[in-house]
Protein backbone atom coordinates (compact mmCIF):
# COMPACT_ATOMS: atom_id res chain seq x y z
CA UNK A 1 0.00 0.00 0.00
CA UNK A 2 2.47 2.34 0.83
CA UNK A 3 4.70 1.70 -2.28
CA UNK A 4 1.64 2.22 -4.58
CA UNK A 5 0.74 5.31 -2.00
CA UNK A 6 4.41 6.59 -2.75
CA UNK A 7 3.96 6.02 -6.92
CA UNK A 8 0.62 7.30 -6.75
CA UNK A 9 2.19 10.60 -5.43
CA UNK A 10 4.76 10.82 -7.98
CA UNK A 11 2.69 10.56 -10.83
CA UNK A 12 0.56 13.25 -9.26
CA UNK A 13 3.33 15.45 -8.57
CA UNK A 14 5.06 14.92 -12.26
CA UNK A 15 1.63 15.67 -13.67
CA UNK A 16 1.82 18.86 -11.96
CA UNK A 17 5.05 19.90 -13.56
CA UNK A 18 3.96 18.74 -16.97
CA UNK A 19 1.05 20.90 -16.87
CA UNK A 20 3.37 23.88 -15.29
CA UNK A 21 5.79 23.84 -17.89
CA UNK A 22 3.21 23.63 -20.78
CA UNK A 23 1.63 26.43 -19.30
CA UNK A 24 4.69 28.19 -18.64
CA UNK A 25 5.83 27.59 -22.50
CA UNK A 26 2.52 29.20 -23.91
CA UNK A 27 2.45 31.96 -21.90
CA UNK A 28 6.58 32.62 -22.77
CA UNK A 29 5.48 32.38 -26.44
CA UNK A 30 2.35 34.36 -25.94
CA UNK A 31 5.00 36.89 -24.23
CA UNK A 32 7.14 36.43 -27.42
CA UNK A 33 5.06 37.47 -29.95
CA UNK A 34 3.93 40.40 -27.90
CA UNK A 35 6.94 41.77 -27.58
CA UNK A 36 7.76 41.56 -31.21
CA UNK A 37 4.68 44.01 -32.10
CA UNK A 38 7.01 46.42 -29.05
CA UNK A 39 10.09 46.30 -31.47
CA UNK A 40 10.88 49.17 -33.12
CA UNK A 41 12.16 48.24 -36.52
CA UNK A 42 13.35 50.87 -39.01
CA UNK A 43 10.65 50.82 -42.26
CA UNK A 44 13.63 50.96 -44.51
CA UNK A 45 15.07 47.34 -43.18
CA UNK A 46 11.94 45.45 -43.48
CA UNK A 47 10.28 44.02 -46.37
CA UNK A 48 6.35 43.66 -46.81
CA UNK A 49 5.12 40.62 -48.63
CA UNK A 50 1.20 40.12 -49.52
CA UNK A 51 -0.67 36.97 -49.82
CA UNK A 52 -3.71 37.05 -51.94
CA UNK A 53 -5.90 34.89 -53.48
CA UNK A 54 -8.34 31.68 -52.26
CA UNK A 55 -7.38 28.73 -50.53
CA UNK A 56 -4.06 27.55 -51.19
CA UNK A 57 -2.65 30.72 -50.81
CA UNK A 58 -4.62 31.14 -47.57
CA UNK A 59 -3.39 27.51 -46.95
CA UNK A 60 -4.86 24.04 -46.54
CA UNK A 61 -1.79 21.54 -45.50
CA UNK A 62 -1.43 19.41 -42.94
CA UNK A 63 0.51 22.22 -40.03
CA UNK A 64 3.56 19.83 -38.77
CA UNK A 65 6.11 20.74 -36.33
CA UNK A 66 8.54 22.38 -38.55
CA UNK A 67 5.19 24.62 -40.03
CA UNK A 68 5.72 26.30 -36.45
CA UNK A 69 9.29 26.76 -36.31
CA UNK A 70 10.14 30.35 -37.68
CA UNK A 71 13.02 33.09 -37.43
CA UNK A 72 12.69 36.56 -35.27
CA UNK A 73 13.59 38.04 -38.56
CA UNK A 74 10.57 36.52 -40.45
CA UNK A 75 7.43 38.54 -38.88
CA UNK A 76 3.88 38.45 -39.61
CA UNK A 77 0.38 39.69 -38.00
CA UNK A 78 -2.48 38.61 -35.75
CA UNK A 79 -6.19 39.16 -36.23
CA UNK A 80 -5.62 42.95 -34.55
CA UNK A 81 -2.83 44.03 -36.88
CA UNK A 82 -0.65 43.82 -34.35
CA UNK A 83 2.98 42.38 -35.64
CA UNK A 84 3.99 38.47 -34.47
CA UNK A 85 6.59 36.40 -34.81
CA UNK A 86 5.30 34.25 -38.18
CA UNK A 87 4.50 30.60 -37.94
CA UNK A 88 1.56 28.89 -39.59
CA UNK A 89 -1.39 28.78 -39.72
CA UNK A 90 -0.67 32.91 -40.95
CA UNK A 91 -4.69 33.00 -42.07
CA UNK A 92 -7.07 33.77 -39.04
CA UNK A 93 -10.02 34.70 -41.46
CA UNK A 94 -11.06 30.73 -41.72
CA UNK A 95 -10.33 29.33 -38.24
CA UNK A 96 -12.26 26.18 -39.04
CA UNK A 97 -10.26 25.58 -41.89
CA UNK A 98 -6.39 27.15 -41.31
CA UNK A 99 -3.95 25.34 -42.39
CA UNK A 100 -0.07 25.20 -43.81
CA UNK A 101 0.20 27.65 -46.31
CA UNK A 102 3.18 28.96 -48.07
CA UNK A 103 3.95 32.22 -46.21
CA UNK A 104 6.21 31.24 -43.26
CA UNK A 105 8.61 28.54 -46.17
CA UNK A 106 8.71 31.56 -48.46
CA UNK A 107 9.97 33.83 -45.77
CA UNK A 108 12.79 31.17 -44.72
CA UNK A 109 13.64 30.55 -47.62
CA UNK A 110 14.25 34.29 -48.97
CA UNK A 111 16.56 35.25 -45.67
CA UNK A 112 19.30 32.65 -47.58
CA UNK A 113 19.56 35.34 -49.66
CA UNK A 114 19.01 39.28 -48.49
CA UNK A 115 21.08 41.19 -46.32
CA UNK A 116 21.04 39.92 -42.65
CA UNK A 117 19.40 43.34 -41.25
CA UNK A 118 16.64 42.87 -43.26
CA UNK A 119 13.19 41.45 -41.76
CA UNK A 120 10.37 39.79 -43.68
CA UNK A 121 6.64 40.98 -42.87
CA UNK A 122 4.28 38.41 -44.63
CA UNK A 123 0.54 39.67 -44.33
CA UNK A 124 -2.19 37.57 -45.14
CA UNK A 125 -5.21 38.11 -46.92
CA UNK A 126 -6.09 35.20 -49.36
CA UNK A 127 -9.73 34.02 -48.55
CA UNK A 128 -10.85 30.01 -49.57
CA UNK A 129 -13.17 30.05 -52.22
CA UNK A 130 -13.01 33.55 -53.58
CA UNK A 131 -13.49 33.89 -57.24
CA UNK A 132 -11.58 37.11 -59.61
CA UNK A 133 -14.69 38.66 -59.72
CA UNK A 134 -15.20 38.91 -56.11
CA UNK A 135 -12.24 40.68 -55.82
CA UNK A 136 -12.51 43.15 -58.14
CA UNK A 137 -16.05 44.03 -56.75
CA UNK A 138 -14.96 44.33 -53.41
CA UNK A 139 -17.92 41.74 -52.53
CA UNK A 140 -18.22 40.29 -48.84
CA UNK A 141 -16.80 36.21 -48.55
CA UNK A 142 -17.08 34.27 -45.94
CA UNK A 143 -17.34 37.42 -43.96
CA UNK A 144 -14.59 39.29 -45.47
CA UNK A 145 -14.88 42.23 -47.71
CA UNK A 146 -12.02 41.65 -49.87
CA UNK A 147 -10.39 44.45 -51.56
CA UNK A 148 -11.28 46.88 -48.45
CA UNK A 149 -9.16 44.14 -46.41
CA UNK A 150 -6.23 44.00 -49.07
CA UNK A 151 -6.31 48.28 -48.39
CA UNK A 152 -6.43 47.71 -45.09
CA UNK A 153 -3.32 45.11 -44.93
CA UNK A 154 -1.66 47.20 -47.28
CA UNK A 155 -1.68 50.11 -45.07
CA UNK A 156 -0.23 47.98 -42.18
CA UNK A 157 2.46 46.73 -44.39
CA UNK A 158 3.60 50.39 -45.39
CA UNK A 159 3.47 51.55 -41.72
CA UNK A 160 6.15 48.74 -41.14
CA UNK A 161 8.25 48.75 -44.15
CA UNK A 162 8.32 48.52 -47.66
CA UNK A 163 5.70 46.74 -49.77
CA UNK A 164 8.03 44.57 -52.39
CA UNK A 165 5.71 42.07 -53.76
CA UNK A 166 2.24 40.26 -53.96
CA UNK A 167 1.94 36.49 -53.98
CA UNK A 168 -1.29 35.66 -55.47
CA UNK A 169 -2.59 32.01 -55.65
CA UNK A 170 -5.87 32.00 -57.05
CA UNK A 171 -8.28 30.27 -59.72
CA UNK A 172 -10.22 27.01 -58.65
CA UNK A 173 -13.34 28.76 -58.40
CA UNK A 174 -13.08 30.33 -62.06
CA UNK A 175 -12.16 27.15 -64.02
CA UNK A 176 -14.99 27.53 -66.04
CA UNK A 177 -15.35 27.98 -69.76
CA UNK A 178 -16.79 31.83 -69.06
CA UNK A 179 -13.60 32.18 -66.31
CA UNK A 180 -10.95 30.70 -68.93
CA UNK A 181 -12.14 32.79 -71.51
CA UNK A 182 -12.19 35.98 -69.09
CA UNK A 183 -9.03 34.99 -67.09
CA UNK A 184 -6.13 37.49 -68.87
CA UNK A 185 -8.48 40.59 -68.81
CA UNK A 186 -9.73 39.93 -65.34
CA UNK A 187 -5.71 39.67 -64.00
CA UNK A 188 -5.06 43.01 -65.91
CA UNK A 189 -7.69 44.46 -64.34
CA UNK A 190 -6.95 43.08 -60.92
CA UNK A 191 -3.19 43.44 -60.61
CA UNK A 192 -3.61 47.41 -61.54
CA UNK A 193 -6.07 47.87 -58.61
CA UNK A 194 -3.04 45.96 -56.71
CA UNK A 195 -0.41 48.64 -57.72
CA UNK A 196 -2.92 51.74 -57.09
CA UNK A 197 -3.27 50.85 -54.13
CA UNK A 198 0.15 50.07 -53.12
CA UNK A 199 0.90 52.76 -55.25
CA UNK A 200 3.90 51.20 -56.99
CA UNK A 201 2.74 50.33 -60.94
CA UNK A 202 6.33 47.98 -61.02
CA UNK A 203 5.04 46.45 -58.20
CA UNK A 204 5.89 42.54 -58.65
CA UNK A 205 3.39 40.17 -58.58
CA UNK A 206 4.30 36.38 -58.27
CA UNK A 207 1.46 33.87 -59.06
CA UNK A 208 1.27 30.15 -59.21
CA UNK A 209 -0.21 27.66 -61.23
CA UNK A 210 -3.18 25.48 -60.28
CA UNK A 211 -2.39 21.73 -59.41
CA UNK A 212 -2.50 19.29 -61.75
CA UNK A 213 -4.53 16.80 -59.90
CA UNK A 214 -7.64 18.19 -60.49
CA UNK A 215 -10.57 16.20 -61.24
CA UNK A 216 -10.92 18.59 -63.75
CA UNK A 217 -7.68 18.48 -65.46
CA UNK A 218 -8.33 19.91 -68.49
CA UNK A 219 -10.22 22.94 -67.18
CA UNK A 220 -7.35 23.52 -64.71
CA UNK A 221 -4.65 23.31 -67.74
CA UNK A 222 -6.36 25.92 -69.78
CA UNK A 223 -6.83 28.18 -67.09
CA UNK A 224 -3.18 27.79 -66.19
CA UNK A 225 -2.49 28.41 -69.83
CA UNK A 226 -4.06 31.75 -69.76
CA UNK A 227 -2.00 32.75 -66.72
CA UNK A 228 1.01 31.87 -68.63
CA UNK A 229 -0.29 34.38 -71.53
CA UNK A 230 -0.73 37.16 -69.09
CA UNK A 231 2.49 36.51 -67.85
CA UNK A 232 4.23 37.24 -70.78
CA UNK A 233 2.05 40.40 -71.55
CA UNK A 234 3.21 41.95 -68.12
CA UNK A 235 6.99 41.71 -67.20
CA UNK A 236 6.54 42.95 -63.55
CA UNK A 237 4.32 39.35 -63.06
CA UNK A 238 6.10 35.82 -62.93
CA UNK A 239 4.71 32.33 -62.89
CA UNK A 240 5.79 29.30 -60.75
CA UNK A 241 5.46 25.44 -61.70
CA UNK A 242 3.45 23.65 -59.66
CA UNK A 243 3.17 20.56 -61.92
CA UNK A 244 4.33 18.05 -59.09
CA UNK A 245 2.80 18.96 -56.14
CA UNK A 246 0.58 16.37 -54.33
CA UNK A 247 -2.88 17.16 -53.11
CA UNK A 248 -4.04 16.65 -49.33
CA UNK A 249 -6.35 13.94 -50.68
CA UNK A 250 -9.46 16.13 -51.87
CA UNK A 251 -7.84 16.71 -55.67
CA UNK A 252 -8.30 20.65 -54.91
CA UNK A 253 -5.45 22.19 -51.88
CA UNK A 254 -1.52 21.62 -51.88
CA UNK A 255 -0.82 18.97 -49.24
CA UNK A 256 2.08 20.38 -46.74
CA UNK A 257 5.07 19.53 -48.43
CA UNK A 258 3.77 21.49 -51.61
CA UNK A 259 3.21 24.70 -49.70
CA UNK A 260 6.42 24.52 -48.69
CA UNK A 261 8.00 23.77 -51.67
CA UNK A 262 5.90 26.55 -53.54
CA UNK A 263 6.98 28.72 -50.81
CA UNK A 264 10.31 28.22 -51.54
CA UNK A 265 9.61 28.67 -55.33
CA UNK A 266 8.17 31.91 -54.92
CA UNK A 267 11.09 32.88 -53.04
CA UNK A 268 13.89 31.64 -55.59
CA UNK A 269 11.95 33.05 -58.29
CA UNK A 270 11.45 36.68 -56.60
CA UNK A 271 15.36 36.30 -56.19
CA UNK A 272 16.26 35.57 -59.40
CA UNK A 273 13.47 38.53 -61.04
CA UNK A 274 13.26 40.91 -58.90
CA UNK A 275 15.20 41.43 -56.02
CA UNK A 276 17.66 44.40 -57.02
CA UNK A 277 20.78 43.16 -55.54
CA UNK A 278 21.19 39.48 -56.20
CA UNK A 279 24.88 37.99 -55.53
CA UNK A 280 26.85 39.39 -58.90
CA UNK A 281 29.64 37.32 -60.60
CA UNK A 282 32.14 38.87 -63.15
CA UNK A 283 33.82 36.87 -64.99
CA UNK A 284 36.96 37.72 -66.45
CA UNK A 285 40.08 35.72 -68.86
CA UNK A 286 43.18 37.02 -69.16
CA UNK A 287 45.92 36.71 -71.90
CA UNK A 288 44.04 36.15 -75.02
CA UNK A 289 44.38 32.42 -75.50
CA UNK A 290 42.39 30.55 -78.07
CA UNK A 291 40.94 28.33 -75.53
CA UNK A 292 38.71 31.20 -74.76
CA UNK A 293 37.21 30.82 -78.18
CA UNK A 294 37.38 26.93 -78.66
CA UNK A 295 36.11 26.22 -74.57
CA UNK A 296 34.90 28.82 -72.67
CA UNK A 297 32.68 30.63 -75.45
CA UNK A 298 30.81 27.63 -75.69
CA UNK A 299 30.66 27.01 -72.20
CA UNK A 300 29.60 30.72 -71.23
CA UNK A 301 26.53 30.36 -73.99
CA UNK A 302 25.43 27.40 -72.80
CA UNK A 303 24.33 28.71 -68.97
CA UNK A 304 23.78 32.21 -70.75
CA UNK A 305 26.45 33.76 -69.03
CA UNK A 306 28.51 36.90 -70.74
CA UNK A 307 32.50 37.70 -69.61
CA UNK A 308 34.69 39.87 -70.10
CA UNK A 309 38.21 38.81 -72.52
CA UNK A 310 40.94 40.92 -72.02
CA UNK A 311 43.05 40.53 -74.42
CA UNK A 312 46.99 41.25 -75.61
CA UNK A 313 49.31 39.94 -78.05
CA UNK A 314 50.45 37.59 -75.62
CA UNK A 315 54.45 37.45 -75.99
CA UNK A 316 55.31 33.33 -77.34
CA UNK A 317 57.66 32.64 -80.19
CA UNK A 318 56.28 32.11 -83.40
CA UNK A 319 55.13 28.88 -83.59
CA UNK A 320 53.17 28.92 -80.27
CA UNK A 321 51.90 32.08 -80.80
CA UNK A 322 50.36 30.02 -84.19
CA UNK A 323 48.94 27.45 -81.96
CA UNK A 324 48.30 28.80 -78.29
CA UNK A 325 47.02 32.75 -79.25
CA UNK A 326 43.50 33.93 -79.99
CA UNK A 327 43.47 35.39 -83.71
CA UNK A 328 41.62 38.86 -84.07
CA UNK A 329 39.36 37.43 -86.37
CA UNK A 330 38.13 35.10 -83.16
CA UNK A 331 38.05 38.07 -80.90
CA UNK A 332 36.55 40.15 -82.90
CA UNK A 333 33.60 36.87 -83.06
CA UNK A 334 33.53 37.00 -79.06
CA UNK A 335 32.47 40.63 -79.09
CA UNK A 336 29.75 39.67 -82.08
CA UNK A 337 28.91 37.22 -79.69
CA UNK A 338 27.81 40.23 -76.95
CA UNK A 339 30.76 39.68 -74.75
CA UNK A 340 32.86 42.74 -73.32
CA UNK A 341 36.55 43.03 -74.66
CA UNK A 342 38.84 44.64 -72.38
CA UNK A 343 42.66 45.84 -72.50
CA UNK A 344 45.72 43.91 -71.09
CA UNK A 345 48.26 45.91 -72.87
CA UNK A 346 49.26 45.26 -76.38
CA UNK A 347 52.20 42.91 -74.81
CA UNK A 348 51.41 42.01 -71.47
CA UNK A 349 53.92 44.35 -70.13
CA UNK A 350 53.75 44.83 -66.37
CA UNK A 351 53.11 48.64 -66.19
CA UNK A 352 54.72 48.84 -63.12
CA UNK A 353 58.28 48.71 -65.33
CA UNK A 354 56.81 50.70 -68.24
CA UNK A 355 57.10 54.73 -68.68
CA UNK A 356 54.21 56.85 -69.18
CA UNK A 357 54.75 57.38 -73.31
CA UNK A 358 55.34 53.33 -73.17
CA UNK A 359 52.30 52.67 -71.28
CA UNK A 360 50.28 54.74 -73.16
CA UNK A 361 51.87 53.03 -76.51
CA UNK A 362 50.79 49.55 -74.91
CA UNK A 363 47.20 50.71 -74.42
CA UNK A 364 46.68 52.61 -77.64
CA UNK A 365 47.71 49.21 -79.48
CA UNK A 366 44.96 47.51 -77.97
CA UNK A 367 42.17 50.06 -78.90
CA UNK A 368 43.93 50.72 -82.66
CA UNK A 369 43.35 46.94 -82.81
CA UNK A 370 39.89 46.91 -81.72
CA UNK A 371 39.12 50.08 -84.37
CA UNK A 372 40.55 47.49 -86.79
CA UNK A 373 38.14 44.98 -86.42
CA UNK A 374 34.96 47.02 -85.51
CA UNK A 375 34.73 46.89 -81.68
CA UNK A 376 34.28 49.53 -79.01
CA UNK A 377 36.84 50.92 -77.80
CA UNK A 378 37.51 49.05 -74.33
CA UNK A 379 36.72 51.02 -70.86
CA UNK A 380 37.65 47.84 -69.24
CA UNK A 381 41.38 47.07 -68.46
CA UNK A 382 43.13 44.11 -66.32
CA UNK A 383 47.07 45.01 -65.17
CA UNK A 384 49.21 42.29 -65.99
CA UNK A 385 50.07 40.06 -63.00
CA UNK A 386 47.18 41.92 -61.13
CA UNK A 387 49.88 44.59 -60.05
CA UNK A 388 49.35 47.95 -60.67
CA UNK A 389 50.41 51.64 -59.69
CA UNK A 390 49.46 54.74 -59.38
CA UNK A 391 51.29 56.28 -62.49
CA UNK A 392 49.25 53.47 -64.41
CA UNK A 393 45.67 54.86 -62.62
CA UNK A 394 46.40 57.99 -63.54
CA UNK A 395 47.08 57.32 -67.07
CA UNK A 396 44.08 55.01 -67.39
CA UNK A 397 41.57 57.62 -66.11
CA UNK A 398 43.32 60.24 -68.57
CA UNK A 399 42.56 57.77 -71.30
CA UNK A 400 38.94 56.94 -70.21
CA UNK A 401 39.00 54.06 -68.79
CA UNK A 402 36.23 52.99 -66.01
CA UNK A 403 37.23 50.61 -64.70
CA UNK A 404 40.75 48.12 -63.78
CA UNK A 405 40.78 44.96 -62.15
CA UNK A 406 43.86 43.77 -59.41
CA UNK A 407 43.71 40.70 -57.41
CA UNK A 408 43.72 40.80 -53.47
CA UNK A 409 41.14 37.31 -53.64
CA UNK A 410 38.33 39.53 -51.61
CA UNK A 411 34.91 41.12 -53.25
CA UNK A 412 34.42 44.26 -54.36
CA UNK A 413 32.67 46.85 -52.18
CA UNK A 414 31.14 49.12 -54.62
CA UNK A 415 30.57 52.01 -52.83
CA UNK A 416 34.04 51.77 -51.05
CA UNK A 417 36.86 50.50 -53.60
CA UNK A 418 38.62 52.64 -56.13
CA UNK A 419 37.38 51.57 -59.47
CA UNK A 420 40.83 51.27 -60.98
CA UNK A 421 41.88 48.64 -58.74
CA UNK A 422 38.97 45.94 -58.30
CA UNK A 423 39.73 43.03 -56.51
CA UNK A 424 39.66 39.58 -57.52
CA UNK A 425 40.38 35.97 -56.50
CA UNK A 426 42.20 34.01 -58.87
CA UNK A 427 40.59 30.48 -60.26
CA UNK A 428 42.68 27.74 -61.01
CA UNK A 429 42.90 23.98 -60.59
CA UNK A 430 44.67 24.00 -57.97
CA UNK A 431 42.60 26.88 -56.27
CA UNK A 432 39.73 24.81 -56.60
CA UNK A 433 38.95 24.78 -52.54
CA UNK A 434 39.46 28.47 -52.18
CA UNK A 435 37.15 28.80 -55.35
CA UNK A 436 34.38 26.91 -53.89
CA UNK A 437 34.52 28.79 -50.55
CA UNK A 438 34.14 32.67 -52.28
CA UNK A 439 31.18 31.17 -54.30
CA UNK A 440 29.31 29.76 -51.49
CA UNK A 441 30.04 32.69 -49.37
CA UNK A 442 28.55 35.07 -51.52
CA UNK A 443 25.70 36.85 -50.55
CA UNK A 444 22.86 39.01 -51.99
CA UNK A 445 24.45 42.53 -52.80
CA UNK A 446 28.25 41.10 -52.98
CA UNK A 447 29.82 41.28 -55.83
CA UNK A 448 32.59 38.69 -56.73
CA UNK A 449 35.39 38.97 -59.77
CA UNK A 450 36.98 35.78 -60.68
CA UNK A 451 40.65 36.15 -62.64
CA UNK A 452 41.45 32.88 -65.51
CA UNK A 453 43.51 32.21 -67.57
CA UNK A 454 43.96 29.39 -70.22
CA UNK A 455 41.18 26.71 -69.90
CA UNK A 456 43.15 24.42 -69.87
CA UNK A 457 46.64 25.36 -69.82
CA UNK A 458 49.14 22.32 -69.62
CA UNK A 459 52.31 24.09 -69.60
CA UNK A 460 51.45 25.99 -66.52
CA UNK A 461 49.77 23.88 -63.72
CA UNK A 462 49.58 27.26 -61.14
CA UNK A 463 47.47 29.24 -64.09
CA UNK A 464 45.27 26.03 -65.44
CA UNK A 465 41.46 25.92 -65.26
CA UNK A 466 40.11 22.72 -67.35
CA UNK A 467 37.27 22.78 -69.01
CA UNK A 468 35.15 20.28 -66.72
CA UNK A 469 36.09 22.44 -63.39
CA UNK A 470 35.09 25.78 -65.05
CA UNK A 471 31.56 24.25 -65.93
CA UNK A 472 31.28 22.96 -62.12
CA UNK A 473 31.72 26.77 -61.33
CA UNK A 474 29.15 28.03 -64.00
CA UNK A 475 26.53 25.26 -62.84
CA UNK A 476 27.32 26.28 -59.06
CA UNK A 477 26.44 30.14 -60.11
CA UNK A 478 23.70 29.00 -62.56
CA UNK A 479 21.63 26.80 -60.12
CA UNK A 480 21.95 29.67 -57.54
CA UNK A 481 20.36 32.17 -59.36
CA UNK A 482 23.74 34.32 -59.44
CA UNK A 483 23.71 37.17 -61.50
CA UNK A 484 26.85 37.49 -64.24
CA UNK A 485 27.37 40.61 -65.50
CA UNK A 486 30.24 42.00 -67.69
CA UNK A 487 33.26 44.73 -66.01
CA UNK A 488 31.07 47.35 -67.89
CA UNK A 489 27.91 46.85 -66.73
CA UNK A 490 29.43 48.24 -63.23
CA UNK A 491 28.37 51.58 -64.29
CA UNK A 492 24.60 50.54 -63.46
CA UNK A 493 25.86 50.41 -59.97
């Protein structure tokens, strides 16, 4: 008796603290989110994101653990406006029906790539079940009036920060003949009372295709076909696949793994359209080899990549010269080609050894050439061996030239480095670690300048780059939604 008195107790007792600490936890994270809506965050470092549409875009999936697991930087709002911590369900118009949407994923997935002092603010306002038409007439759903709610979200989002973009999931209801038919005039229509009332008319607006599980597949397909059309007529919208998502088991809403995914979507494809300051690669080949025509050309074209070639009349005797040098008739085909041809001195000289009438000699050879064969005269130039001084600057910016690139293996700071000596990191075989590293480093609004040479180069394993290691780079930047721009294209920035 006593022994099942004592165990008795216990379990009464641990009970006790099992109920304290849950209690204790919801009141901590009740605390939590409070406190966010106390934080004083500067408008300027927080970005405003709108959800709009019906039901998967208010959300339908199955809310699992990791649905609930957000960042302080990734923000949303309650039911009073008042600013949370985000973490799904984000819709509280349709408490019976809340679910995982893509909000919170599409937030997580978009701080891999902004600057770290910038906060997401995701508002919701897509309503199940509303049709285009409901929207544009402001009519009353499910309790909601729905355009006076969008105004009203909107002007929460600009008291916080800075509206950037709409996500709008939305169509089940108007898969109809009349609705297919209607679809591209009723989006126009739509996505300008959008931008009025954000008051932005480049205001980007991301939308998503309906599943492909439907039970009316073909209905779905041509609806989805019509989104595409109005896609292309307005170059501020974009369009993500949603061909493989699974449905929750109804044949209508995303189940949870395709909210996520879409999230994620959404985010890589705001990234890659819109966001102003995506990570920037230049890439850059030195010393006028014919490799540059034979492998890298192709190689560039194939990712859609452009470069910049700075080219010389790289010093070999005859015979290599026949075999290892880039002809002017092949350079001249690179520039045809839309990439950027930039000086390295008519010899490679280093200018460091070079007087001022020499250096200017070396330059001018390079531009006569180019004036030869048709091409702009360069406002691009590379110092050989990446060494430069300031007798060299000095002529350069007397000449015209923009900008000259160094090494030092770190990024350029645009609004910090002289323009006449841009770093670089050097890519080679054997540099293949260090290579890696500045890649995967990079972040949105950094902008990195690779150095090459010969791809590949035999005779000189310290300047090599093969072939199959410079596509592993290009694929790297390609599949992260990099942007490669050319030396000249700097003066956008």
């Amino acid at each position: 008796m006593i022994g099942s008195s004592s165990f008795l107790y216990k379990r009464i007792i641990m009970k006790n603290i099992l109920l304290f600490l849950s209690f204790f936890a919801i009141i901590s994270n009740g605390f939590a989110q409070n406190d966010v809506s106390k934080i004083k965050l500067h408008p300027q470092k927080v970005w405003v994101f709108l959800l709009a549409g019906q039901s998967n875009m208010a959300g339908r999936g199955k809310i699992e653990a990791q649905d609930t697991i957000s960042s302080p930087r990734v923000l949303s709002i309650n039911a009073k406006g008042e600013m949370i911590q985000a973490k799904e369900p984000l819709n509280f118009y349709e408490n019976k029906m809340q679910g995982t949407g893509c909000g919170l994923a599409f937030g997580k997935e978009l701080l891999k790539h902004i600057p770290k002092d910038i906060s997401i603010l995701i508002i919701q306002t897509a309503v199940g079940g509303s049709s285009i038409n409901q929207w544009i007439n402001n009519s009353t759903h499910r309790g909601i009036q729905l355009f006076s709610n969008f105004k009203e979200k909107v002007e929460i989002g600009k008291k916080h920060g800075t509206i950037k973009a709409i996500l709008w999931h939305q169509g089940e209801s108007d898969a109809k003949p009349d609705g297919i038919v209607q679809r591209q005039g009723k989006l126009k229509v739509l996505f300008e009372m959008f931008r009025k009332t954000v008051d932005n008319d480049s205001l980007p607006i991301l939308m998503g295709e309906l599943g492909s599980f439907s039970k009316t597949p073909e209905l779905f397909s041509q609806m989805n076909e019509q989104t595409r059309l109005y896609s292309a007529s307005d170059r501020f919208t974009s369009l993500i696949s949603t061909s493989d998502f699974q449905h929750r088991g109804d044949f209508l809403h995303f189940n949870s793994t395709g909210q996520r995914e879409m999230g994620k979507r959404f985010a890589g494809e705001y990234i890659m359209k819109f966001d102003a300051k995506p990570p920037v690669v230049i890439l850059t080949f030195d010393d006028a080899s014919v490799t540059h025509y034979t492998n890298v050309a192709p190689l560039l074209k194939k990712y859609g990549f452009t470069a910049v070639f700075f080219v010389c009349d790289y010093p070999r005797k005859p015979e290599i010269a026949a075999v290892k040098n880039i002809t002017w008739k092949q350079i001249k085909a690179l520039n045809e080609m839309g990439f950027e041809i930039g000086n390295h001195t008519g010899h490679h000289k280093s200018v460091g050894k070079l007087t001022e009438n020499q250096l200017r000699d070396e330059i001018k050879y390079i531009e006569y050439k180019c004036k030869e064969y048709g091409i702009v005269k360069p406002i691009s130039f590379a110092y050989p061996g990446n060494r430069s001084d300031l007798l060299s600057r000095v002529v350069l910016k007397s000449m015209g030239y923009k900008f000259a690139r160094v090494g030092g293996s770190r990024y350029l700071n645009i609004n910090n480095d002289d323009s006449l000596l841009i770093p670089s990191y050097t890519m080679t075989d054997k540099l293949d670690f260090k290579t890696m590293q500045a890649l995967k480093e990079l972040k949105s609004g950094q902008i990195l300048v690779f150095t090459i040479h010969e791809v590949p180069d035999p005779d000189h394993e310290n300047y090599t780059t093969t072939p199959e290691l410079l596509e592993k780079y290009l694929k790297f930047i390609y599949d992260n939604h990099f942007k490669v721009i050319a030396m000249r294209d700097l003066l956008k920035y």
